[in-house]
Protein backbone atom coordinates (compact mmCIF):
# COMPACT_ATOMS: atom_id res chain seq x y z
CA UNK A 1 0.00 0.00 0.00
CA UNK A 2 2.17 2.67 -1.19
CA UNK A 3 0.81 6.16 -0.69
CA UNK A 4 -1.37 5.65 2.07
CA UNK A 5 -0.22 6.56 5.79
CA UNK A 6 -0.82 4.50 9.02
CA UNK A 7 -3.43 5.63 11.08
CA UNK A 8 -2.20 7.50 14.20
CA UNK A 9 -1.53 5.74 17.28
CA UNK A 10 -3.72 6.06 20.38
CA UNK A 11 -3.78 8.37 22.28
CA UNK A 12 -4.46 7.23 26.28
CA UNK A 13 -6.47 9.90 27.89
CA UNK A 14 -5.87 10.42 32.01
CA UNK A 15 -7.99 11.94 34.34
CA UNK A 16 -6.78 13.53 37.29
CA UNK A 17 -8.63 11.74 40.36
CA UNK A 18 -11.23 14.13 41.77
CA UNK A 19 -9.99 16.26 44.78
CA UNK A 20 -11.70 14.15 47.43
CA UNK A 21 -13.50 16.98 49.89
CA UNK A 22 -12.34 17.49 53.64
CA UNK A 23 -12.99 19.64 56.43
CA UNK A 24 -10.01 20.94 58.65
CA UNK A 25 -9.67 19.38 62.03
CA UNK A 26 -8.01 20.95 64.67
CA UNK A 27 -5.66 18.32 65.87
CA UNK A 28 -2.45 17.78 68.59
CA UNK A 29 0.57 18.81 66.86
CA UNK A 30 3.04 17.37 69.52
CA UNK A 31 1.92 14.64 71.90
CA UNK A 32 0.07 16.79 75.25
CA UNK A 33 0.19 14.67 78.68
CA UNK A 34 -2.30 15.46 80.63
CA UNK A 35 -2.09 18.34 82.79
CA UNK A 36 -0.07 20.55 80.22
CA UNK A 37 -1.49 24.11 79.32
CA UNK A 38 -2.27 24.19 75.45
CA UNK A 39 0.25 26.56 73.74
CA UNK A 40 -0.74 27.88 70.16
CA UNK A 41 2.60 25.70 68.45
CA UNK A 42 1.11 22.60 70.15
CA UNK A 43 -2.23 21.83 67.73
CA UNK A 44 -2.62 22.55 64.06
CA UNK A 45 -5.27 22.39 61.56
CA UNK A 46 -5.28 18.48 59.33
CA UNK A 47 -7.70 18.00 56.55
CA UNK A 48 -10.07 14.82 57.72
CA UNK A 49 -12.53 13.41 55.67
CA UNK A 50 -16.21 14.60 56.18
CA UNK A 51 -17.86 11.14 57.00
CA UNK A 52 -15.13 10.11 59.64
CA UNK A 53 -15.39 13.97 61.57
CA UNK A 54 -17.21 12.92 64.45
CA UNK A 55 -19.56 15.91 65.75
CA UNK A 56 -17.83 16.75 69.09
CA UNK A 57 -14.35 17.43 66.61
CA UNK A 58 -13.11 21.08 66.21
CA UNK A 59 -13.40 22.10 62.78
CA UNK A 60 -11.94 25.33 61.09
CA UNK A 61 -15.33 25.78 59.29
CA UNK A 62 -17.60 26.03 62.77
CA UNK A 63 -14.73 27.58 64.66
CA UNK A 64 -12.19 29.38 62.76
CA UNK A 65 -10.74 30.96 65.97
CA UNK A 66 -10.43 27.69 67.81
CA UNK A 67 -6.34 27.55 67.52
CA UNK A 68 -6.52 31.28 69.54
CA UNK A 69 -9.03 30.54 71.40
CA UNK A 70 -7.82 27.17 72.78
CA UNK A 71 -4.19 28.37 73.53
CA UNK A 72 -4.00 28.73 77.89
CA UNK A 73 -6.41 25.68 77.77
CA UNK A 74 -5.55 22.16 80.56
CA UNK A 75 -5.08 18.56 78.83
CA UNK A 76 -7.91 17.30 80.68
CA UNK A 77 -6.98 13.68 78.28
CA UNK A 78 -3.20 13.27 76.79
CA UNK A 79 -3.57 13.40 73.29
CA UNK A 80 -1.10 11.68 70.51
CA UNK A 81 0.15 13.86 67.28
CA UNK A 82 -2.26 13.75 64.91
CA UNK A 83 -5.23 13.17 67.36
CA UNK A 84 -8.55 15.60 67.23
CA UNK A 85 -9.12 17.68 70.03
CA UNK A 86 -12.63 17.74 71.55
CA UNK A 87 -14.01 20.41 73.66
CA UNK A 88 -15.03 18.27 76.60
């Protein structure tokens, strides 16, 4: 078949995976024993997934001053890194 070209070769189309939606948690940035008072360097804000934020967690979106206003606060319950901090 002189004269004729090949057809072109695939093309393989990817899709970026959907940015999967979180909320911001406030979590324990260090490990606090109990008994410690909360400095502002000691939590941080951790994106968590929606369906596993259980109600009594901190979230940026209901309390965006929570990281101030919890600074001065008593462990009342030692907390890991990476653990939520509750209220109560």
């Amino acid at each position: 078949f002189s004269g004729t070209t090949p057809p072109p070769a695939p093309v393989t189309v990817v899709s970026a995976p959907a940015a999967a939606a979180t909320v911001d948690v406030l979590v324990a940035a260090v490990e606090l024993p109990m008994g410690q008072t909360i400095r502002q360097s000691d939590l941080r804000w951790q994106p968590w997934p929606p369906e596993s934020a259980a109600s009594g967690y901190i979230t940026r979106s209901a309390e965006a001053n929570a990281l101030d206003e919890t600074k001065g606060a008593i462990v009342r319950q030692a907390f890991l890194p990476g653990e939520p901090i509750r209220r109560e």
